[in-house]
C-alpha atoms as a PDB file:
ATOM      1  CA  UNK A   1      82.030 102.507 103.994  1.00  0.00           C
ATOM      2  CA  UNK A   2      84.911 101.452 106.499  1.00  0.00           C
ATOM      3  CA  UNK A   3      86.383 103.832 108.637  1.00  0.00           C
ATOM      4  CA  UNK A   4      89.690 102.116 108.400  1.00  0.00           C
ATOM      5  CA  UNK A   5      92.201 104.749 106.410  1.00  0.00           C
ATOM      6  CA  UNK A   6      92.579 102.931 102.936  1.00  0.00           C
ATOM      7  CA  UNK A   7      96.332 102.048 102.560  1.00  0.00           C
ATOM      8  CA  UNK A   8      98.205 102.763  99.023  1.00  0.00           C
ATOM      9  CA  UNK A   9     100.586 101.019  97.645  1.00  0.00           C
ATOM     10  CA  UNK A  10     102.644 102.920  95.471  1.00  0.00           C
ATOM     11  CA  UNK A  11     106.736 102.349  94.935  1.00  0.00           C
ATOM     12  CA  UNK A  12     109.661 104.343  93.799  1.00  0.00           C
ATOM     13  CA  UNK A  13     109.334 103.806  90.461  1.00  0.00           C
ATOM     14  CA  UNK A  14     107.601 101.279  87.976  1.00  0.00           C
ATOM     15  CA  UNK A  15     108.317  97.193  87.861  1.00  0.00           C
ATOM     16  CA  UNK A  16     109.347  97.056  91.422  1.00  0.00           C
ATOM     17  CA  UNK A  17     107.231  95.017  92.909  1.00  0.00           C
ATOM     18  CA  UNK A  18     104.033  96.507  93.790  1.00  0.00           C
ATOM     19  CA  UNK A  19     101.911  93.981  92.640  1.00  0.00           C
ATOM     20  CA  UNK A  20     103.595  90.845  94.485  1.00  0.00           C
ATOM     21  CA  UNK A  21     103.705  93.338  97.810  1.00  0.00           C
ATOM     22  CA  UNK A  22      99.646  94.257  96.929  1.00  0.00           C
ATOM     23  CA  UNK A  23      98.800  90.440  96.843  1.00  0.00           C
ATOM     24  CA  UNK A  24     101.251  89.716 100.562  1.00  0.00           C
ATOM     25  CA  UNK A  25      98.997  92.765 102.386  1.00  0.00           C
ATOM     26  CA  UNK A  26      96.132  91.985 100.795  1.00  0.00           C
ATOM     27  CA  UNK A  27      96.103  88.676 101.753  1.00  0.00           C
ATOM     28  CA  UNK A  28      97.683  89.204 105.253  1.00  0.00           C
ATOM     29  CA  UNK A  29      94.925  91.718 105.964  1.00  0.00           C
ATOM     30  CA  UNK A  30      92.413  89.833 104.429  1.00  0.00           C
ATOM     31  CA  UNK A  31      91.538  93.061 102.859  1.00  0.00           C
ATOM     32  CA  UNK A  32      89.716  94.216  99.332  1.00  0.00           C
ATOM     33  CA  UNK A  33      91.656  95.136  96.603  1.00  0.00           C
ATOM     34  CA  UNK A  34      91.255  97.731  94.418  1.00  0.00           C
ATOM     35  CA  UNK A  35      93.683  98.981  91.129  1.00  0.00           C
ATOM     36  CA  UNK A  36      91.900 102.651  90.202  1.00  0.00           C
ATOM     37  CA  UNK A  37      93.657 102.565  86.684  1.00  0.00           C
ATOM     38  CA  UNK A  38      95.225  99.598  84.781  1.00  0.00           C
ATOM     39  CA  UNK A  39      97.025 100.391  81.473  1.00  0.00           C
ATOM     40  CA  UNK A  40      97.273  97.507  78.797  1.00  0.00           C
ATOM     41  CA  UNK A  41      97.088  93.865  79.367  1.00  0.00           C
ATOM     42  CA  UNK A  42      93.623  93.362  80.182  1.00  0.00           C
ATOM     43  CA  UNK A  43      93.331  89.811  80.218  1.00  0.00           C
ATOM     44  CA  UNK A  44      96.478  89.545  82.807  1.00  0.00           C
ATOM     45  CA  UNK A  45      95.374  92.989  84.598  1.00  0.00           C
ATOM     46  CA  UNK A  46      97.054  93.423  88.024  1.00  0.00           C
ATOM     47  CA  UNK A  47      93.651  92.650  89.066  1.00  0.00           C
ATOM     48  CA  UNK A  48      93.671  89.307  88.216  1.00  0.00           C
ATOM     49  CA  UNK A  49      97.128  88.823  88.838  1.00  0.00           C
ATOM     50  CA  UNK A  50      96.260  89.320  92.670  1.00  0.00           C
ATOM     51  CA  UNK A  51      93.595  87.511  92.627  1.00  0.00           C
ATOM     52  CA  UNK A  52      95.096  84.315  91.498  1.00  0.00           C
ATOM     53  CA  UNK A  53      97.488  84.680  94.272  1.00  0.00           C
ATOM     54  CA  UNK A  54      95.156  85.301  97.636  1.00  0.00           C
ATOM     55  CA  UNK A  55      93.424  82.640  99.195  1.00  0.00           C
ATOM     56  CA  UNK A  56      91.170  84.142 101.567  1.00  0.00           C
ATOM     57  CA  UNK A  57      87.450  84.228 100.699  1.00  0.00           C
ATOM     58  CA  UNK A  58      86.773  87.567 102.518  1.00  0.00           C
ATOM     59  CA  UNK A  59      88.876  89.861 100.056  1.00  0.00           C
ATOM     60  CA  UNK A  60      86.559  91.719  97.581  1.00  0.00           C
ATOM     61  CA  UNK A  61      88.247  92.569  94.575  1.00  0.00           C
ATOM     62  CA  UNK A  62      86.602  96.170  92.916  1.00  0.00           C
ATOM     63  CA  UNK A  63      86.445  96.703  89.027  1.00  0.00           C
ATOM     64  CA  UNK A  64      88.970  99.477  87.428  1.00  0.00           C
ATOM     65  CA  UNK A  65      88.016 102.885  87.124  1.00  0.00           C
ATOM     66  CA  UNK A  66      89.595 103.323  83.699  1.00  0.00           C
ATOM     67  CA  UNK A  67      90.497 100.549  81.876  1.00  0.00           C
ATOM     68  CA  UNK A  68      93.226 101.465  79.003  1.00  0.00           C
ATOM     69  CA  UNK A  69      94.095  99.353  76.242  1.00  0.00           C
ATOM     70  CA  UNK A  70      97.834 100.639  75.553  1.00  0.00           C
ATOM     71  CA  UNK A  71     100.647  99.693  78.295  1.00  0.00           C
ATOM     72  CA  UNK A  72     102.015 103.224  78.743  1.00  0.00           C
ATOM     73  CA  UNK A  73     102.043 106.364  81.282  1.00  0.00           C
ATOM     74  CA  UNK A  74      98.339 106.720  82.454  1.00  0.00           C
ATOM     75  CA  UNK A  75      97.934 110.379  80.264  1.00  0.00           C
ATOM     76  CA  UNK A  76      99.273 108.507  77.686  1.00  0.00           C
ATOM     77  CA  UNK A  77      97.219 105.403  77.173  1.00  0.00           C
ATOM     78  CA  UNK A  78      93.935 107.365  77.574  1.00  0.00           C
ATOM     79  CA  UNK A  79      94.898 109.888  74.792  1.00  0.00           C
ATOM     80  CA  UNK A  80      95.817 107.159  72.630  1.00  0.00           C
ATOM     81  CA  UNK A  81      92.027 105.339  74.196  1.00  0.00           C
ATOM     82  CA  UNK A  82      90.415 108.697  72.994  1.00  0.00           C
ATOM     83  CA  UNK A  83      89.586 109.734  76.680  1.00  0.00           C
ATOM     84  CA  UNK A  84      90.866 112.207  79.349  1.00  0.00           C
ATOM     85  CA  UNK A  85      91.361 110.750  83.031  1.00  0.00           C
ATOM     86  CA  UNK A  86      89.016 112.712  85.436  1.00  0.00           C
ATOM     87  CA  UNK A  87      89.752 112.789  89.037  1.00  0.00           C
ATOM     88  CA  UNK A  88      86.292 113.051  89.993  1.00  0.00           C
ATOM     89  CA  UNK A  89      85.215 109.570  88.267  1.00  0.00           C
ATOM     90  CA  UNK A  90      87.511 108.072  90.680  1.00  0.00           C
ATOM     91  CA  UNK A  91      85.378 106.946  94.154  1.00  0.00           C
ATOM     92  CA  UNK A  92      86.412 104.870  96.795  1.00  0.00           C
ATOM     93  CA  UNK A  93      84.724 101.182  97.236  1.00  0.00           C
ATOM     94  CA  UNK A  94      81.794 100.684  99.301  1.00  0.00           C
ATOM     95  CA  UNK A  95      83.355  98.209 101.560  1.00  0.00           C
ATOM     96  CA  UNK A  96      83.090  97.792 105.541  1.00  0.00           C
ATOM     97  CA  UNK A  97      86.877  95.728 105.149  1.00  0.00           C
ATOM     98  CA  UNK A  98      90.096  97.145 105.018  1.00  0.00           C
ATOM     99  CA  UNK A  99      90.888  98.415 101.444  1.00  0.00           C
ATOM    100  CA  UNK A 100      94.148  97.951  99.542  1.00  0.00           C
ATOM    101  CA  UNK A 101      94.759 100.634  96.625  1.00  0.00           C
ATOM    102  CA  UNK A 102      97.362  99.670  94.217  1.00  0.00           C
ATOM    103  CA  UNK A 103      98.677 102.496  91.932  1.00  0.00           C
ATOM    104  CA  UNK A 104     100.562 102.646  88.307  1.00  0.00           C
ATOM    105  CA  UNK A 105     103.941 103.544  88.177  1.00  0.00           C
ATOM    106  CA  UNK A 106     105.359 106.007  91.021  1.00  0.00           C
ATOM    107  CA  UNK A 107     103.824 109.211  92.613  1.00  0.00           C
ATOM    108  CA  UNK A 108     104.739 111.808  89.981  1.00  0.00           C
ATOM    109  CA  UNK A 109     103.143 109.428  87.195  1.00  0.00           C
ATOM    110  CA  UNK A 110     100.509 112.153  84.868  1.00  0.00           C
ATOM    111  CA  UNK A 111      97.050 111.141  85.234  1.00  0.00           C
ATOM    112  CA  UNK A 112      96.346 114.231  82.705  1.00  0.00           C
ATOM    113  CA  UNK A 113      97.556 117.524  81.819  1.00  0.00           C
ATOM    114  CA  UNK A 114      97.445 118.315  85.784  1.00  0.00           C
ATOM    115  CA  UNK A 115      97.589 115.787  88.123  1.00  0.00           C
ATOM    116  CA  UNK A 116      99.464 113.121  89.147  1.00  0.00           C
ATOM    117  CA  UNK A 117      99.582 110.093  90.915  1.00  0.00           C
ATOM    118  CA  UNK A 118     100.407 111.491  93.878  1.00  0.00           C
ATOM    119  CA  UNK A 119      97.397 113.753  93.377  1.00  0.00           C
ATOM    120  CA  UNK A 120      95.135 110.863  94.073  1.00  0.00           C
ATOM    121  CA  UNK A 121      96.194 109.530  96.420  1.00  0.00           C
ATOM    122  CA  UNK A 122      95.717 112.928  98.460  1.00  0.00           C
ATOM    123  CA  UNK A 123      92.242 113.408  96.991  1.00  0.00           C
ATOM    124  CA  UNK A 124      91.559 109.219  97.963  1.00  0.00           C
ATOM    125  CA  UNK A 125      92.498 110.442 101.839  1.00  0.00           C
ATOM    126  CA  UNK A 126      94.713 107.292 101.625  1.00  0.00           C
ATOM    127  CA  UNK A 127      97.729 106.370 103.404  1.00  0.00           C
ATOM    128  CA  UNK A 128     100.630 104.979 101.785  1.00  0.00           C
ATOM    129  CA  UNK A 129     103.133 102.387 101.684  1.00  0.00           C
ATOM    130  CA  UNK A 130     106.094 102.810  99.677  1.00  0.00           C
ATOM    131  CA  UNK A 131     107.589  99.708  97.583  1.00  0.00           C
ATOM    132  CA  UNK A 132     111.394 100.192  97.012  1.00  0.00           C
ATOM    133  CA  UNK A 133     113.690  97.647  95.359  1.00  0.00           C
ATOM    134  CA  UNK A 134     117.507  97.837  96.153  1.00  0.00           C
ATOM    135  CA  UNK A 135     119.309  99.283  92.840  1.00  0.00           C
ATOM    136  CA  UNK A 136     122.103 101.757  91.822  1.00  0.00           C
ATOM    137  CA  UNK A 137     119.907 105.178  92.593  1.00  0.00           C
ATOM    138  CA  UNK A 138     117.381 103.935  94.535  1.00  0.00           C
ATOM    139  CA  UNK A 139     118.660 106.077  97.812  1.00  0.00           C
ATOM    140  CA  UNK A 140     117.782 108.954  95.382  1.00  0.00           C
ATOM    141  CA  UNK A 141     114.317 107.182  93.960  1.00  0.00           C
ATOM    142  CA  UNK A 142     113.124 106.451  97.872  1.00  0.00           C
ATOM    143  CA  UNK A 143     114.346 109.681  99.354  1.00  0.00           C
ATOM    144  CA  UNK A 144     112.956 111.764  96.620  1.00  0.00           C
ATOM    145  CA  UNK A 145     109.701 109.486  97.107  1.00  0.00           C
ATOM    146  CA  UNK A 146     109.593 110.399 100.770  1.00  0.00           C
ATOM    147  CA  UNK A 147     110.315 113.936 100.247  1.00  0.00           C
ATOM    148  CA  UNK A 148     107.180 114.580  97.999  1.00  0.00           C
ATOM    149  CA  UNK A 149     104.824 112.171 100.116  1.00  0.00           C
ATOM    150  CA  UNK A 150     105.767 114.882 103.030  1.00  0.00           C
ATOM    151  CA  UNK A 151     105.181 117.593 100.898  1.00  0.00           C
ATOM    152  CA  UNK A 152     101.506 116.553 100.491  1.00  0.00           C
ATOM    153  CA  UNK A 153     101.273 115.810 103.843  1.00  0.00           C
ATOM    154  CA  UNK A 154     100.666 112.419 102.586  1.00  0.00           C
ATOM    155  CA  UNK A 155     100.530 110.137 105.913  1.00  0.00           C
ATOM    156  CA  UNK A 156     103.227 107.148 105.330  1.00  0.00           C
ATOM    157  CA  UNK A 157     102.142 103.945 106.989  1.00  0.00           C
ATOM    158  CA  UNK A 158     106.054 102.547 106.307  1.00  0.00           C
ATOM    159  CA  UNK A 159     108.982 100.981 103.593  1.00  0.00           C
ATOM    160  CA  UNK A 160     108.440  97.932 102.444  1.00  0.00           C
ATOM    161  CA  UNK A 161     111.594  96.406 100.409  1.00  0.00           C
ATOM    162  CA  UNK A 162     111.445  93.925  98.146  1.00  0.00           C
ATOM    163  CA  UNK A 163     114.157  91.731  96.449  1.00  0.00           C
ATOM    164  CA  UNK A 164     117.815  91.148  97.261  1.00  0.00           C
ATOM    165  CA  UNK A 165     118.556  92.964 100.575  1.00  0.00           C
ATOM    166  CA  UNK A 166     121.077  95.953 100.761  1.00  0.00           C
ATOM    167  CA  UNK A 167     122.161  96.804 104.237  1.00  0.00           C
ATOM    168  CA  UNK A 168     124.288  99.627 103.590  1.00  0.00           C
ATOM    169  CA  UNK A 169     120.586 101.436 101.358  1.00  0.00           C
ATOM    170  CA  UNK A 170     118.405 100.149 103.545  1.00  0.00           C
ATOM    171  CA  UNK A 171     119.928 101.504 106.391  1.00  0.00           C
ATOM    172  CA  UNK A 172     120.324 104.592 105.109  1.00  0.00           C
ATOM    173  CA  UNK A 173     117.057 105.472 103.572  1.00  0.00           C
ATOM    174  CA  UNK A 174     115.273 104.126 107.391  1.00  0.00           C
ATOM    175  CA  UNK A 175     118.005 106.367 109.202  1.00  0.00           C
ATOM    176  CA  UNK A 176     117.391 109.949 106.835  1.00  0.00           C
ATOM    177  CA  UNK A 177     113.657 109.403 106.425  1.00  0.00           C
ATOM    178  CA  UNK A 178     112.806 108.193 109.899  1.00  0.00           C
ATOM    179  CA  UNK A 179     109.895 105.844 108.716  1.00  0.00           C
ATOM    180  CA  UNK A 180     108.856 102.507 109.804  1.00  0.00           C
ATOM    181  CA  UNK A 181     110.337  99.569 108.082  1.00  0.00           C
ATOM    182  CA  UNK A 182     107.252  97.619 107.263  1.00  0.00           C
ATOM    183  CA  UNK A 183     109.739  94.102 106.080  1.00  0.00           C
ATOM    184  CA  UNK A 184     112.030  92.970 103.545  1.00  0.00           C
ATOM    185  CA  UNK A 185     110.296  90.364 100.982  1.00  0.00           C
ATOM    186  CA  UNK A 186     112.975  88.184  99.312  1.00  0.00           C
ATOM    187  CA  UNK A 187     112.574  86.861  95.974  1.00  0.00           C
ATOM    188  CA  UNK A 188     110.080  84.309  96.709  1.00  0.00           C
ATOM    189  CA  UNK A 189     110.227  81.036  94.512  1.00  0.00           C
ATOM    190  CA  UNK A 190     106.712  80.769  93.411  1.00  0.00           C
ATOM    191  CA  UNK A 191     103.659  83.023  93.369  1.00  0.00           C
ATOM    192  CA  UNK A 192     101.064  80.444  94.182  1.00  0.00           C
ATOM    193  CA  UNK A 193      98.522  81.121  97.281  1.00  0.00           C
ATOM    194  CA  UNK A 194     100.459  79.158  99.515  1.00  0.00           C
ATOM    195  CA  UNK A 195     103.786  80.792  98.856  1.00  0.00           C
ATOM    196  CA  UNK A 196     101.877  84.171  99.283  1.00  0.00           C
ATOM    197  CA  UNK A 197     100.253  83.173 102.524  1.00  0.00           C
ATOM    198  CA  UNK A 198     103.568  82.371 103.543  1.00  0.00           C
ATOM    199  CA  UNK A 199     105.501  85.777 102.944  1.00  0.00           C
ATOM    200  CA  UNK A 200     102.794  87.590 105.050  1.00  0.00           C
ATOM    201  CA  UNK A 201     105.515  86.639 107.688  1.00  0.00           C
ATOM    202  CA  UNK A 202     107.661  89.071 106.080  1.00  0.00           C
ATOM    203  CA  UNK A 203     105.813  92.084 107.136  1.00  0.00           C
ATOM    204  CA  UNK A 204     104.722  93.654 110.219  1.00  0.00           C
ATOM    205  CA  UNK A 205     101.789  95.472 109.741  1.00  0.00           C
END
């Protein structure tokens, strides 16, 4: 297994952009990919999203965990799937690359009647970066985000925003929480390999 800390990519809230910002660090890194839990739309899973967009033939890309058929909250798509989530079935990769965890939702999405997102992530031993998208309450989304990430002594690699820029938020969420500004990804104007490639020059990691 690698000894690199797996990074995961979770953002303040859901339809942010953590799947574009998975594909840019996967493919910067040249790292594996791995979504633990995808929720409805399994023939355009996030999975396969990524994958169309990196062009690198060193990432790996690992099957699901749990694979739900309805598009809602985790807890909810495996009652409705007849199944309970169990933390234990979820293992990291055997993989000597760097591996890139992409979650569902935010951090206080219910896996079950008792955990949360956030509760894998600490049980993964993963590192996160947090995906946050420039919108009225998004200080509150980011800071709150932070907040509970330090509570679980979560280690935070840095912010990553993505979409149309806001100095005045950006500034402010960088200056309260004192973590590192990863970059700023624009709206790009294609996903293709090549634009993805590209927007790795966005990001300092």
């Amino acid at each position: 297994m690698s000894n690199k800390q797996p990074i995961f990519i979770t953002g303040i809230g859901t339809g942010i952009g953590k799947t574009i910002t998975s594909a840019i660090v996967v493919e910067n890194l040249k790292a594996d990919y791995w979504k633990p839990i995808q929720s409805g739309d399994l023939d355009q899973s996030d999975t396969l999203k990524v994958k169309a967009m990196i062009g690198n033939t060193t990432t790996t890309f690992h099957p699901e965990t749990y694979r739900l058929t309805q598009p809602y909250s985790p807890h909810k798509s495996a009652a409705l799937d007849g199944i309970t989530i169990d933390l234990q079935k979820f293992v990291l990769p055997q993989t000597d690359n760097q591996l890139v965890i992409e979650g569902a939702g935010g951090l206080m999405v219910p896996l079950n009647a008792d955990y949360l997102i956030v509760d894998l992530i600490k049980q993964l031993g993963a590192k996160v970066i947090l995906v946050s998208q420039n919108y009225l309450g998004s200080i509150n989304h980011t800071l709150l985000s932070v907040s509970l990430l330090k509570q679980y002594d979560i280690a935070i690699e840095g912010i990553i925003f993505n979409g149309d820029a806001d100095k005045y938020s950006e500034d402010y969420i960088l200056n309260y929480t004192g973590i590192k500004l990863l970059g700023r990804i624009p709206h790009l104007p294609s996903l293709d390999q090549a634009a993805v490639a590209r927007a790795g020059a966005y990001l300092s990691l």
